[in-house]
C-alpha atoms as a PDB file:
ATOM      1  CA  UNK A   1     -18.886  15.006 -11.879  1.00  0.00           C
ATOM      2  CA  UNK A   2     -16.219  16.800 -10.228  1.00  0.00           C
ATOM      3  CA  UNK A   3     -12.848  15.754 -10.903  1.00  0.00           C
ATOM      4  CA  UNK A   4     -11.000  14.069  -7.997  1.00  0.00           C
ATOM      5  CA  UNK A   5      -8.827  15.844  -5.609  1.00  0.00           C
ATOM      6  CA  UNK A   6      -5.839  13.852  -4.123  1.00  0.00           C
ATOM      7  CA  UNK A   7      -4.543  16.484  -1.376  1.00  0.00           C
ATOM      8  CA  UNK A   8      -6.710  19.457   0.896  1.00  0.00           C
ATOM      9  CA  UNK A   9      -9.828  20.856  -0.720  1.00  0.00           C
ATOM     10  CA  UNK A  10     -10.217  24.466  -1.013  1.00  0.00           C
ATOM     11  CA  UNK A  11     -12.023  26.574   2.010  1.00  0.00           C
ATOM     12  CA  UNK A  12     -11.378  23.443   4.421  1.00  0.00           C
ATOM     13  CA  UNK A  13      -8.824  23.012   6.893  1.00  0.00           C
ATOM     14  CA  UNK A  14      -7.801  20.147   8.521  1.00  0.00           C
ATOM     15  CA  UNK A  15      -9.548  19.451  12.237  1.00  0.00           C
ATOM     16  CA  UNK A  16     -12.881  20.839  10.399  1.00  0.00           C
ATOM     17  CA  UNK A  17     -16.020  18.802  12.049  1.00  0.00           C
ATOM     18  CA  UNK A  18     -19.133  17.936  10.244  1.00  0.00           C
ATOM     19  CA  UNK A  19     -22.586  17.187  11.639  1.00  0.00           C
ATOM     20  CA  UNK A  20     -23.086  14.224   9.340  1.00  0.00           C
ATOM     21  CA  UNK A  21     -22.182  12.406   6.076  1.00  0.00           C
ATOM     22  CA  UNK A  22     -24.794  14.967   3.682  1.00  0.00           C
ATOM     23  CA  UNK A  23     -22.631  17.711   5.159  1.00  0.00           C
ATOM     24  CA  UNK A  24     -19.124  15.912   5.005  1.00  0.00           C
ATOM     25  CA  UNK A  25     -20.232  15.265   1.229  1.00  0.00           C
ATOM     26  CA  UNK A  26     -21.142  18.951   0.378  1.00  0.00           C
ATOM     27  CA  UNK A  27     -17.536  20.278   1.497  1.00  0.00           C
ATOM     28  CA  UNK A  28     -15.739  18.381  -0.850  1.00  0.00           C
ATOM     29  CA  UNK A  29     -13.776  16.460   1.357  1.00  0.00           C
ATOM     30  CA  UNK A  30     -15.135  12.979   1.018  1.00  0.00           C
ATOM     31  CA  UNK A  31     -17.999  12.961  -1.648  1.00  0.00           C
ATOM     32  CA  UNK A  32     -20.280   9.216  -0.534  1.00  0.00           C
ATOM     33  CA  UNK A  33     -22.363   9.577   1.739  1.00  0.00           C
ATOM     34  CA  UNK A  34     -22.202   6.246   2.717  1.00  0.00           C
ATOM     35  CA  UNK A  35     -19.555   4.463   1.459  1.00  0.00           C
ATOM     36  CA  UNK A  36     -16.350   4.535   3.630  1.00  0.00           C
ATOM     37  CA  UNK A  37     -13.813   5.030   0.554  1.00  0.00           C
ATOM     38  CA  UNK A  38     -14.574   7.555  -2.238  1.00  0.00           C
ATOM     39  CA  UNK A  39     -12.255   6.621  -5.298  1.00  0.00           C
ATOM     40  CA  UNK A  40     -12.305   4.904  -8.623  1.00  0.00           C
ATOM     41  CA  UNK A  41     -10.195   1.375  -9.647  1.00  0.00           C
ATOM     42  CA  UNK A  42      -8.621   3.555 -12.568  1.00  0.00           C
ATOM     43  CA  UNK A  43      -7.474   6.230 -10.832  1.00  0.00           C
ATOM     44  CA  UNK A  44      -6.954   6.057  -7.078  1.00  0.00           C
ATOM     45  CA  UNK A  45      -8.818   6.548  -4.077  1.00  0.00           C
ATOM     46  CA  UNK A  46      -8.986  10.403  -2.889  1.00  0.00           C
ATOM     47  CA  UNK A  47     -10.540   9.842   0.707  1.00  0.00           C
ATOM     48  CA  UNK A  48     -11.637   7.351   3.279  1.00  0.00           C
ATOM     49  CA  UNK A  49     -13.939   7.219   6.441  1.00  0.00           C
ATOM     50  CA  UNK A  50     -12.737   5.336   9.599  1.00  0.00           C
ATOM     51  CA  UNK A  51     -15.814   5.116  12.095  1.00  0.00           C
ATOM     52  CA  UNK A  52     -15.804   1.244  13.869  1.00  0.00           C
ATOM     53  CA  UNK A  53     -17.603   0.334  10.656  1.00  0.00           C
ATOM     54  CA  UNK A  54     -15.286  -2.764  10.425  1.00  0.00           C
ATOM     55  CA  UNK A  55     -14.565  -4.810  13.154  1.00  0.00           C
ATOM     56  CA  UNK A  56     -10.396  -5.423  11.744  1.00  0.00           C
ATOM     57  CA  UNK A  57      -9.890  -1.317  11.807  1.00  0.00           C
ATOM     58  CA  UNK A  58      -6.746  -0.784  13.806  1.00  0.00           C
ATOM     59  CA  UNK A  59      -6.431   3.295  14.756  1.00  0.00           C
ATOM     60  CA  UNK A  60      -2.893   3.934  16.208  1.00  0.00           C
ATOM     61  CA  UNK A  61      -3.393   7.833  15.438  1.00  0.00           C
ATOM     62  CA  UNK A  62      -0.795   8.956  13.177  1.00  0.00           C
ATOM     63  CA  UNK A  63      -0.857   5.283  11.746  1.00  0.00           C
ATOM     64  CA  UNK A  64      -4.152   3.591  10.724  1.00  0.00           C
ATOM     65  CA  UNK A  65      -4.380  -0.187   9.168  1.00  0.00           C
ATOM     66  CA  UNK A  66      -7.753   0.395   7.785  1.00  0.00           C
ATOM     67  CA  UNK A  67      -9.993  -2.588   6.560  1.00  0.00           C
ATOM     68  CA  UNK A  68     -11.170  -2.807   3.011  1.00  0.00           C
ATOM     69  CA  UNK A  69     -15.048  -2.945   1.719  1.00  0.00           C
ATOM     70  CA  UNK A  70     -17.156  -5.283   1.120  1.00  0.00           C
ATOM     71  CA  UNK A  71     -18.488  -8.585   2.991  1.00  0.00           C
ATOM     72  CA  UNK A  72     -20.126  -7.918   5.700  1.00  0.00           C
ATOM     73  CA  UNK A  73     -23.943  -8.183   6.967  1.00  0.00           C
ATOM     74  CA  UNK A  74     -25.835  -4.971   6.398  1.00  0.00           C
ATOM     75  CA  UNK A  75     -25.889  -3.150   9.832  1.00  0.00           C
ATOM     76  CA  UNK A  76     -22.999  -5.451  11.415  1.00  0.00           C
ATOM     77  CA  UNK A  77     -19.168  -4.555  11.175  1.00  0.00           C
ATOM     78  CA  UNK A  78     -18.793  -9.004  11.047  1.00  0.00           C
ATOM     79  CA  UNK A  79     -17.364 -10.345   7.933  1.00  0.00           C
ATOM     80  CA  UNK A  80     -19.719 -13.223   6.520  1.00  0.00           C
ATOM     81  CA  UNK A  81     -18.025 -13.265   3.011  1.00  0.00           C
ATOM     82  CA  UNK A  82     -14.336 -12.830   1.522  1.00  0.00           C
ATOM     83  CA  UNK A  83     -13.468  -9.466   0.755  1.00  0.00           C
ATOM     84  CA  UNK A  84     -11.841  -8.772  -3.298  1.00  0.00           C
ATOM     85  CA  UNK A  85      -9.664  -6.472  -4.257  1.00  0.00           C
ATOM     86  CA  UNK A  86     -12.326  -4.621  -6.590  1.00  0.00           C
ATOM     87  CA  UNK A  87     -13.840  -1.131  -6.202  1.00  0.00           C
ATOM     88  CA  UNK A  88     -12.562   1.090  -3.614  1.00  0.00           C
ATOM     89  CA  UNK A  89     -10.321  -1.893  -2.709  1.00  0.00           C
ATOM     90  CA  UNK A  90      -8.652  -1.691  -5.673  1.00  0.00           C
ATOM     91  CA  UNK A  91      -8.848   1.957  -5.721  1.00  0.00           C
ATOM     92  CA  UNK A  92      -6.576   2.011  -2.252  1.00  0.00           C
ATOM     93  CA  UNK A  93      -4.061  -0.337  -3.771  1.00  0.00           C
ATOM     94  CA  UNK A  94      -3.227   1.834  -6.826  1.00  0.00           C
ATOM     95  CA  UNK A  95      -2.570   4.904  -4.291  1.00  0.00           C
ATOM     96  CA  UNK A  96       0.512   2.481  -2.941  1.00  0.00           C
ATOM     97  CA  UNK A  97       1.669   2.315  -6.889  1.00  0.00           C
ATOM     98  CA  UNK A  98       1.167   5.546  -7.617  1.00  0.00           C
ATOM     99  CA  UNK A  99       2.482   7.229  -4.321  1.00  0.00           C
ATOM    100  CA  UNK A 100      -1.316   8.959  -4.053  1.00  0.00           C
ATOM    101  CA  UNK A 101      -2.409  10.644  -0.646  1.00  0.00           C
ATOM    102  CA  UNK A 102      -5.555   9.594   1.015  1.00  0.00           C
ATOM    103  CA  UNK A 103      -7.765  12.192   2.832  1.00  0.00           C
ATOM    104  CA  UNK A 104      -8.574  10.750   6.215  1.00  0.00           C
ATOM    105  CA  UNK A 105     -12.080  11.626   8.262  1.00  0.00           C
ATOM    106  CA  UNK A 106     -12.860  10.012  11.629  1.00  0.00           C
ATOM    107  CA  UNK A 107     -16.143   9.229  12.631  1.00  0.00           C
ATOM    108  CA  UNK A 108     -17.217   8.961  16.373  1.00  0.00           C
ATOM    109  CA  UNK A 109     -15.920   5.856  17.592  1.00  0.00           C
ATOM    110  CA  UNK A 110     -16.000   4.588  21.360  1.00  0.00           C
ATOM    111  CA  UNK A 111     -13.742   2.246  20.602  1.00  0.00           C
ATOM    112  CA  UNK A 112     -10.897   4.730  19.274  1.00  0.00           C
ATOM    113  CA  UNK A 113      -9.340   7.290  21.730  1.00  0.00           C
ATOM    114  CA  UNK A 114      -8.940   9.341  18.037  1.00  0.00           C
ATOM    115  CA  UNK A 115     -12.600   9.284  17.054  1.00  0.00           C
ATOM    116  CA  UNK A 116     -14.519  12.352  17.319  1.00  0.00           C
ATOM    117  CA  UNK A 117     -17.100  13.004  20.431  1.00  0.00           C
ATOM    118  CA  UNK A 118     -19.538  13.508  17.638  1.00  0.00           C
ATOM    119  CA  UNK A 119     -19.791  13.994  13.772  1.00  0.00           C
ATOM    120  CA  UNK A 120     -17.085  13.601  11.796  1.00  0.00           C
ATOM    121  CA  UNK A 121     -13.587  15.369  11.713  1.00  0.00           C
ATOM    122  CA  UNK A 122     -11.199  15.661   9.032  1.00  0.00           C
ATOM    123  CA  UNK A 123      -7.751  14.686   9.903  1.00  0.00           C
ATOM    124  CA  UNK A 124      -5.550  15.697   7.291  1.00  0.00           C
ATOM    125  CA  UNK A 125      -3.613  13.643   4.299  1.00  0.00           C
ATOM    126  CA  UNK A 126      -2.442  10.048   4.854  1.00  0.00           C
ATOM    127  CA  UNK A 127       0.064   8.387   2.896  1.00  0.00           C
ATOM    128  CA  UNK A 128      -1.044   4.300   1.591  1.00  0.00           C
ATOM    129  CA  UNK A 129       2.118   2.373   2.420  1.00  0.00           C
ATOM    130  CA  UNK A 130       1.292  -1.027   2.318  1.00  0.00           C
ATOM    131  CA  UNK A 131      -1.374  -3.522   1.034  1.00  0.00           C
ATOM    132  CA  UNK A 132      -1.990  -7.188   1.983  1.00  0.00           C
ATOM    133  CA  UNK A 133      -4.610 -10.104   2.274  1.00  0.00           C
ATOM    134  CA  UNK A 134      -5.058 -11.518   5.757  1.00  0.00           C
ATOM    135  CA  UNK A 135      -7.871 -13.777   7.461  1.00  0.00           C
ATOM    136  CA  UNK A 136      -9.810 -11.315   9.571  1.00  0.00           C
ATOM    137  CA  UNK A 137     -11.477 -12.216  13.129  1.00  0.00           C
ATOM    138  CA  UNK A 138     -14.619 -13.630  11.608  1.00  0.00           C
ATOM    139  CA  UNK A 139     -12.716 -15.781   9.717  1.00  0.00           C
ATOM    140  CA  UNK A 140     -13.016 -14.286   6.048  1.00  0.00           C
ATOM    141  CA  UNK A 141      -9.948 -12.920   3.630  1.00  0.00           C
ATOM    142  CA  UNK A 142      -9.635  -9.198   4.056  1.00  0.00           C
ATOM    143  CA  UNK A 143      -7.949  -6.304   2.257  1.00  0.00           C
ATOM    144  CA  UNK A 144      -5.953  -4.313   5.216  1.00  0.00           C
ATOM    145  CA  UNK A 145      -4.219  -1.420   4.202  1.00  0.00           C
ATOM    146  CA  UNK A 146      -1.368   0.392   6.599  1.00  0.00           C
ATOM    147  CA  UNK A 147      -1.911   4.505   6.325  1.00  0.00           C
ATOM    148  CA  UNK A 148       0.615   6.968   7.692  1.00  0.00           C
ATOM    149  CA  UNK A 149      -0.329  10.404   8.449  1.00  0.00           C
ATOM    150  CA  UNK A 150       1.601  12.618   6.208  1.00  0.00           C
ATOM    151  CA  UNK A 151       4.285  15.225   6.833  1.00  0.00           C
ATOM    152  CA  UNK A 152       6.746  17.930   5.298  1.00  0.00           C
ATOM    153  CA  UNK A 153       9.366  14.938   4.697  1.00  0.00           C
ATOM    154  CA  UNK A 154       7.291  12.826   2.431  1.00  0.00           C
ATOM    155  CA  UNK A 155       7.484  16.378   0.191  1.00  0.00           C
ATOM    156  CA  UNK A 156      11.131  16.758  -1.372  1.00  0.00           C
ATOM    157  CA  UNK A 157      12.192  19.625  -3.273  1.00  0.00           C
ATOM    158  CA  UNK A 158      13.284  17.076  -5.212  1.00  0.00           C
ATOM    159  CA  UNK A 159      10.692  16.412  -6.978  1.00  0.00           C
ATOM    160  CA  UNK A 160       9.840  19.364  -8.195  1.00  0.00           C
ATOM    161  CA  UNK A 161      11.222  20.126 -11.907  1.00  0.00           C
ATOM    162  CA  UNK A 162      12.057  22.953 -12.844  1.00  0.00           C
ATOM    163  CA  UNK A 163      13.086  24.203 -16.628  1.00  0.00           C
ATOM    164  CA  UNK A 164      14.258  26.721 -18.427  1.00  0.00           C
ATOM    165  CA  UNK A 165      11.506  28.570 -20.832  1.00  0.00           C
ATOM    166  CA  UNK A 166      11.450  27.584 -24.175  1.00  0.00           C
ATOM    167  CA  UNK A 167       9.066  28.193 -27.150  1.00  0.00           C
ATOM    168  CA  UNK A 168       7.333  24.884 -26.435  1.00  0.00           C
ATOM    169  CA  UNK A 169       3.687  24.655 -25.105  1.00  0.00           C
ATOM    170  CA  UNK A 170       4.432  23.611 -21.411  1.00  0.00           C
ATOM    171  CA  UNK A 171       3.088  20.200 -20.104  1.00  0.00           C
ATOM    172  CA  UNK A 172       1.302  20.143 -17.157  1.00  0.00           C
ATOM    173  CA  UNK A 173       3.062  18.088 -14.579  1.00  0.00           C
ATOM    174  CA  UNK A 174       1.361  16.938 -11.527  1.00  0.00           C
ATOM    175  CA  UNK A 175       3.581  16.390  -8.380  1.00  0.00           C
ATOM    176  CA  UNK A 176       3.583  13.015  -6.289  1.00  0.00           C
ATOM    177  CA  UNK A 177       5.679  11.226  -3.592  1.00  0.00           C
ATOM    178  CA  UNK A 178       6.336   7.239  -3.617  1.00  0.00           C
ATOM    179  CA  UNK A 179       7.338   6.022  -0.391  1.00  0.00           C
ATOM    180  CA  UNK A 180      10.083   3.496  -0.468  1.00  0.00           C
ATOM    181  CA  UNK A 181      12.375   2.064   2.306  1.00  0.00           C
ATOM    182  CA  UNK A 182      15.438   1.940   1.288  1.00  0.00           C
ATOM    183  CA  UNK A 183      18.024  -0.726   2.802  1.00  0.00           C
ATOM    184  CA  UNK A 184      21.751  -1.213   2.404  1.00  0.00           C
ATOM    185  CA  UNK A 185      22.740  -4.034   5.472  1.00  0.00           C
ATOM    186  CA  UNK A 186      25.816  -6.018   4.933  1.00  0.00           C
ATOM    187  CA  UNK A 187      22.944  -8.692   4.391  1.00  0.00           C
ATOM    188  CA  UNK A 188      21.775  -7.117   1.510  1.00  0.00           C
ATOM    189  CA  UNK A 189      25.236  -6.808  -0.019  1.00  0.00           C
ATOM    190  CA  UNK A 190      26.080 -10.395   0.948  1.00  0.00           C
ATOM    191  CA  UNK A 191      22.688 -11.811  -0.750  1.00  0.00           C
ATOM    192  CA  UNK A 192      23.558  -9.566  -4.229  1.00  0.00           C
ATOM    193  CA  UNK A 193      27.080 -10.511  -3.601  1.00  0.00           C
ATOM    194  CA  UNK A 194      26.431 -14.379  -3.690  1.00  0.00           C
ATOM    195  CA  UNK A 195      24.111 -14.459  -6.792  1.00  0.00           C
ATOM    196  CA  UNK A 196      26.557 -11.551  -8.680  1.00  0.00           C
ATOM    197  CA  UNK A 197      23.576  -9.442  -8.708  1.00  0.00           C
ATOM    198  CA  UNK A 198      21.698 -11.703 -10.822  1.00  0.00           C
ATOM    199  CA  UNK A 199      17.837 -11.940 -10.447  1.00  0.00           C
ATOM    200  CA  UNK A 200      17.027 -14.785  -8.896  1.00  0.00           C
ATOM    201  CA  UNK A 201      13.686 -14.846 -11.113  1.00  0.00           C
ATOM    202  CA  UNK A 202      15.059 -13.190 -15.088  1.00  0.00           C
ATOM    203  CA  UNK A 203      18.807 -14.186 -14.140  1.00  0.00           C
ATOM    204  CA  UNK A 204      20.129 -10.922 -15.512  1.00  0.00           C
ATOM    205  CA  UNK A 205      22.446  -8.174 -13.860  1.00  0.00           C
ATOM    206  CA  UNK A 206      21.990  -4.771 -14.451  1.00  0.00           C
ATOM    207  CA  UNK A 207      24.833  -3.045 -15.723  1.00  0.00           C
ATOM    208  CA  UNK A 208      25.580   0.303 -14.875  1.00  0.00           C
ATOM    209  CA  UNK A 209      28.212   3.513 -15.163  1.00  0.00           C
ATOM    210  CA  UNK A 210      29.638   2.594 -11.649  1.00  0.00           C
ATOM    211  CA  UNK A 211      29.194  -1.222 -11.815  1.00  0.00           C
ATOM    212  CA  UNK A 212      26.083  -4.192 -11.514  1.00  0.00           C
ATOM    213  CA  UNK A 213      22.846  -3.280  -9.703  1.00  0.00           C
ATOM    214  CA  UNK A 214      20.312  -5.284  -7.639  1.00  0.00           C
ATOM    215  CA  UNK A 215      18.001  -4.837  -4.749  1.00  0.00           C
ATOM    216  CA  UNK A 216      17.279  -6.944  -1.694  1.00  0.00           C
ATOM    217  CA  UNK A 217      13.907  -8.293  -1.138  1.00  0.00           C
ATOM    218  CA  UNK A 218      12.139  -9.441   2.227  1.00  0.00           C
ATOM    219  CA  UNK A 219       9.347 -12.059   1.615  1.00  0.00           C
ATOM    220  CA  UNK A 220       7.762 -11.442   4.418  1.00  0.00           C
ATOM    221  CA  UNK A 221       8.074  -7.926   5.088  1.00  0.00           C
ATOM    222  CA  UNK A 222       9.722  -5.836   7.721  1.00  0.00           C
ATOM    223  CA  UNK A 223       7.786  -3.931  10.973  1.00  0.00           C
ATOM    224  CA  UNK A 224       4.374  -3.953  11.900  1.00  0.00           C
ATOM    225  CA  UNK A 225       2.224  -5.774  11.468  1.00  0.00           C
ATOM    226  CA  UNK A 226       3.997  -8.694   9.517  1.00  0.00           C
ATOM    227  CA  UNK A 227       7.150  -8.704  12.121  1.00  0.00           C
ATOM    228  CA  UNK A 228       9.489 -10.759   9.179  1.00  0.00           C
ATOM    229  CA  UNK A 229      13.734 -10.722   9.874  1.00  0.00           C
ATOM    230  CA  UNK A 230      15.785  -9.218   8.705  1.00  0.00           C
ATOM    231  CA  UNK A 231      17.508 -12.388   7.690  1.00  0.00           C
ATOM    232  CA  UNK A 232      19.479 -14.150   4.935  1.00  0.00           C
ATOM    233  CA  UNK A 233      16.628 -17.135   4.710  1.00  0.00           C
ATOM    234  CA  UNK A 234      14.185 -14.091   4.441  1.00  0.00           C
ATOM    235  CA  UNK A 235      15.796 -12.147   1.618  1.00  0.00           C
ATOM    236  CA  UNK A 236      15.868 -12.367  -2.156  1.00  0.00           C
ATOM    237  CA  UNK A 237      18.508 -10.973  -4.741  1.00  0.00           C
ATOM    238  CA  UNK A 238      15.796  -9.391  -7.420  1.00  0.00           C
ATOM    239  CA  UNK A 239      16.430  -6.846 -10.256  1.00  0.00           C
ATOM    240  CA  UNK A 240      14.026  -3.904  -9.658  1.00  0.00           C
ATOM    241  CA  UNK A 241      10.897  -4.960 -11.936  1.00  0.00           C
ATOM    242  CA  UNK A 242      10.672  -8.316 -10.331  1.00  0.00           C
ATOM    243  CA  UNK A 243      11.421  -6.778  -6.861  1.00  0.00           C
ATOM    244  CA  UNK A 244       8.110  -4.472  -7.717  1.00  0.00           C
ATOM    245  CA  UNK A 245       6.249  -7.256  -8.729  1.00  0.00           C
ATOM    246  CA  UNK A 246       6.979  -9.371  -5.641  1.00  0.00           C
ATOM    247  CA  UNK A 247       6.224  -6.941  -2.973  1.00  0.00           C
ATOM    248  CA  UNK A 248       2.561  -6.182  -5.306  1.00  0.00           C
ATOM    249  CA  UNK A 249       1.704  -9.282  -5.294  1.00  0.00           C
ATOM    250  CA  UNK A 250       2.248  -9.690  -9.421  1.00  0.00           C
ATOM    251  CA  UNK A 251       4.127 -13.293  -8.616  1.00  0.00           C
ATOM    252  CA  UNK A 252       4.485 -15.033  -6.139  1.00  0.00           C
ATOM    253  CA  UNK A 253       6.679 -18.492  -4.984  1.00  0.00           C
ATOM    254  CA  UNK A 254       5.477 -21.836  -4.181  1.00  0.00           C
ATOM    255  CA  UNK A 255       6.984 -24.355  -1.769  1.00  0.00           C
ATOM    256  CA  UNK A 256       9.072 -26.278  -4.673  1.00  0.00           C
ATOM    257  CA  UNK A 257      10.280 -22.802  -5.613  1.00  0.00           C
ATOM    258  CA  UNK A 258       7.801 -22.668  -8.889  1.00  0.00           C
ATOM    259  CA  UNK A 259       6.755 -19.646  -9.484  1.00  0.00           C
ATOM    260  CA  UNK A 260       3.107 -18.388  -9.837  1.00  0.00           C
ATOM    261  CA  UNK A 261       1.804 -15.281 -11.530  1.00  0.00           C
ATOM    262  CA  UNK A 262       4.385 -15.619 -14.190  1.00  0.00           C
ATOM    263  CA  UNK A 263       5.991 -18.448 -15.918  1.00  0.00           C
ATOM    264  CA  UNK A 264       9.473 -19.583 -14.363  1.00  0.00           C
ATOM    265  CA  UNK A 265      11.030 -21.085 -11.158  1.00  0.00           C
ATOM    266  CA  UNK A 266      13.142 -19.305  -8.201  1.00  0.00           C
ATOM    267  CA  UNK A 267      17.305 -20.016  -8.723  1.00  0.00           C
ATOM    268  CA  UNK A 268      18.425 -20.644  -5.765  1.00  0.00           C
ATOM    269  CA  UNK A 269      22.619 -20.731  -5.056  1.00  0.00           C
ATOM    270  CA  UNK A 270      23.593 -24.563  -3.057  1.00  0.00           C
ATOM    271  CA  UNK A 271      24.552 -21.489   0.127  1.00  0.00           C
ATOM    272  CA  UNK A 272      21.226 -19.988   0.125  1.00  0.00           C
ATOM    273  CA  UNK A 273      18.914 -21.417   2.309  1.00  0.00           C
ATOM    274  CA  UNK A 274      15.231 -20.190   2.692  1.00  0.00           C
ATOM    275  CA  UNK A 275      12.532 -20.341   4.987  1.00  0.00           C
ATOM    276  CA  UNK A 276       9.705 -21.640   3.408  1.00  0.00           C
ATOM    277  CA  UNK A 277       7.152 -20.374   6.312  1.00  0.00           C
ATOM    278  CA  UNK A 278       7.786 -16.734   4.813  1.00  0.00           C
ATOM    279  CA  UNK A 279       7.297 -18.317   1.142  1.00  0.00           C
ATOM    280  CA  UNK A 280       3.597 -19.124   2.458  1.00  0.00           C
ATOM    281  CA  UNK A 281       3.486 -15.724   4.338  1.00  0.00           C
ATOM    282  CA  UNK A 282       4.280 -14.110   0.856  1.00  0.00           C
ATOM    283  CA  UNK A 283       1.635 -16.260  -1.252  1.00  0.00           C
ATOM    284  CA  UNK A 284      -1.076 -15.998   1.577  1.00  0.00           C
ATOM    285  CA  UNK A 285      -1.056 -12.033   2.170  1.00  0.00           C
ATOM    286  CA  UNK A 286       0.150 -10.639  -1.337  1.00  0.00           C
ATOM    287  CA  UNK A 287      -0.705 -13.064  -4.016  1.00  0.00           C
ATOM    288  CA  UNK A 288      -4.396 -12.811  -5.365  1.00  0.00           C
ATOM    289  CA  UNK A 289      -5.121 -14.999  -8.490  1.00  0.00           C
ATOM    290  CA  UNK A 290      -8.853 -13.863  -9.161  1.00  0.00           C
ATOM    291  CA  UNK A 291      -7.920  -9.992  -8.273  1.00  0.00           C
ATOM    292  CA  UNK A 292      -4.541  -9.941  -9.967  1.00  0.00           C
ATOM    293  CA  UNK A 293      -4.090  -6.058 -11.764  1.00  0.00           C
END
C-alpha cells in the first residue's frame, strides 16, 4: 500500500472534478471508494468526502462541521445507532492532536450551494480544529468535527528549522502546523491570578525564567457551534498538560467537582464560582469513557 499523503498529491490541482469514486480513487486524492474518510486510527486521516451522506453535515464553505462514520441504515443518511470514536473517527481526532491537514472532496449535493453540479471536486486542504460528541437529529451520539479551509497563515516560517551542516547523518523532519487560540483577557489573568497559577487539578505552578505560568481554560468552549462565555464561572486556571487533557476529552468534571478520567477532585478558591451547566456541557460533548485514547 501506498504510504499516506497529508497535503496535495502530485499531478492534481485543487478544483480538479472526477466522474466518480473509481476515478477519485485512482488520482490519489482520496483512495475508498466508498467510505467517506480515508485514514488509519494510528496515524491520521489524509482525506474526507462530504456528499449529504449524513444528515448532521453542516457546509458553510470555507468551514465544514462534518459528521463522523458509522450508525446509520444502509442507503439512509438517519442515524439508528450511536456513533464511536473508532476507525476513521478516531483517525479525524488524532489530525486535531497532531495539527494534520485533511484533503477535502465535495460530492454533488442539492442541499449544499458548495456541492458540485456533478461528480466530485477536490477542494483543497482543510485544517481539523475541533472534535466533540453531540446528540444528532435522529436522536443518536455523534462524532462532529469543525474543518477550516486552510491558508498561507496556518504555514509559519517558523516552523521550519534550519541548521548548520555538520558531519551527522541528517534526520528527516516532517513539517506540521497545530492550531491553537491563544487568549490573554484580564479574565484570564484574574482566574491565574486568584489560584497563584496553581492547577486547579495537580496544584502545581510552573516556574519559569520570567516568573509562574498557567493557561486559562473554557469548559464549554468559545464560537460556533458551542456559543460558551467568555466568563469567570466558565474558566479554569490549568497547567498546560491538564489544560490538553481537558479540551481532548482525557478528564473530565462531575457535578460535585470529582473528577473522571483520572483520579482527583477540582480545587476550587471560596471566590470562584462555576456554572455547573458548562460542567455537563464539558462531560456530555468531550468526555468518552468506552472511546477514551
Amino acid at each position: 500500500m501506498a504510504d499516506r499523503v497529508f497535503g496535495h498529491i502530485d499531478e492534481t490541482y485543487e478544483g480538479q472534478v472526477f466522474s466518480n469514486r473509481l476515478e477519485l480513487s485512482y488520482s490519489g486524492i482520496h483512495r475508498p471508494t466508498q467510505a467517506g474518510i480515508s485514514g488509519s486510527q494510528n496515524e491520521g486521516a489524509d482525506s474526507i468526502v462530504i456528499s449529504g451522506g449524513y444528515e448532521d453535515d453542516e457546509d458553510h464553505g470555507d468551514t465544514i462541521v462534518y459528521t463522523g462514520h458509522g450508525g446509520r441504515e444502509d442507503g439512509s443518511t438517519k442515524q439508528v445507532v450511536d456513533q464511536e470514536l473508532v476507525r476513521g473517527n478516531k483517525a479525524l481526532a488524532l489530525n486535531v492532536l497532531k495539527g494534520l491537514p485533511v484533503r477535502v472532496i465535495r460530492g454533488t449535493d442539492k442541499k449544499s450551494n458548495y456541492a458540485p453540479q456533478e461528480g466530485y471536486r477536490y477542494d483543497g486542504l482543510f485544517i481539523v480544529e475541533e472534535y466533540w460528541k453531540d446528540i444528532g437529529k435522529s436522536g443518536f451520539n455523534i462524532w462532529r468535527f469543525r474543518l477550516r479551509k486552510q491558508n498561507q497563515n496556518d504555514i509559519s516560517i517558523a516552523n521550519i528549522l534550519k541548521e548548520d551542516q555538520s558531519e551527522y547523518k541528517s534526520t528527516k523532519r516532517v513539517e506540521t502546523t497545530v492550531q491553537r487560540i491563544v487568549r490573554d483577557t484580564e479574565l484570564s489573568k484574574s482566574i491565574k491570578l486568584l489560584y497563584n497559577y496553581k492547577c486547579q487539578v495537580c496544584d502545581q505552578a510552573i516556574e519559569t525564567s520570567s516568573g509562574l505560568y498557567a493557561e486559562a481554560a473554557h469548559i464549554k468552549p468559545l464560537g460556533i457551534p458551542h456559543n460558551g462565555p467568555d466568563t469567570l464561572n466558565n474558566i479554569l486556571c490549568l497547567c498546560p498538560n491538564h489544560h490538553v487533557m481537558f479540551d481532548y476529552g482525557g478528564f473530565s468534571i462531575l457535578d460535585d467537582y470529582d473528577l473522571i478520567g483520572i483520579e482527583g477532585r477540582l480545587k476550587i478558591h471560596s471566590k470562584h464560582y462555576i456554572n455547573k451547566e458548562f460542567l455537563k456541557y464539558h462531560l456530555h460533548h468531550f468526555y468518552d469513557e468506552k472511546n477514551r485514547f
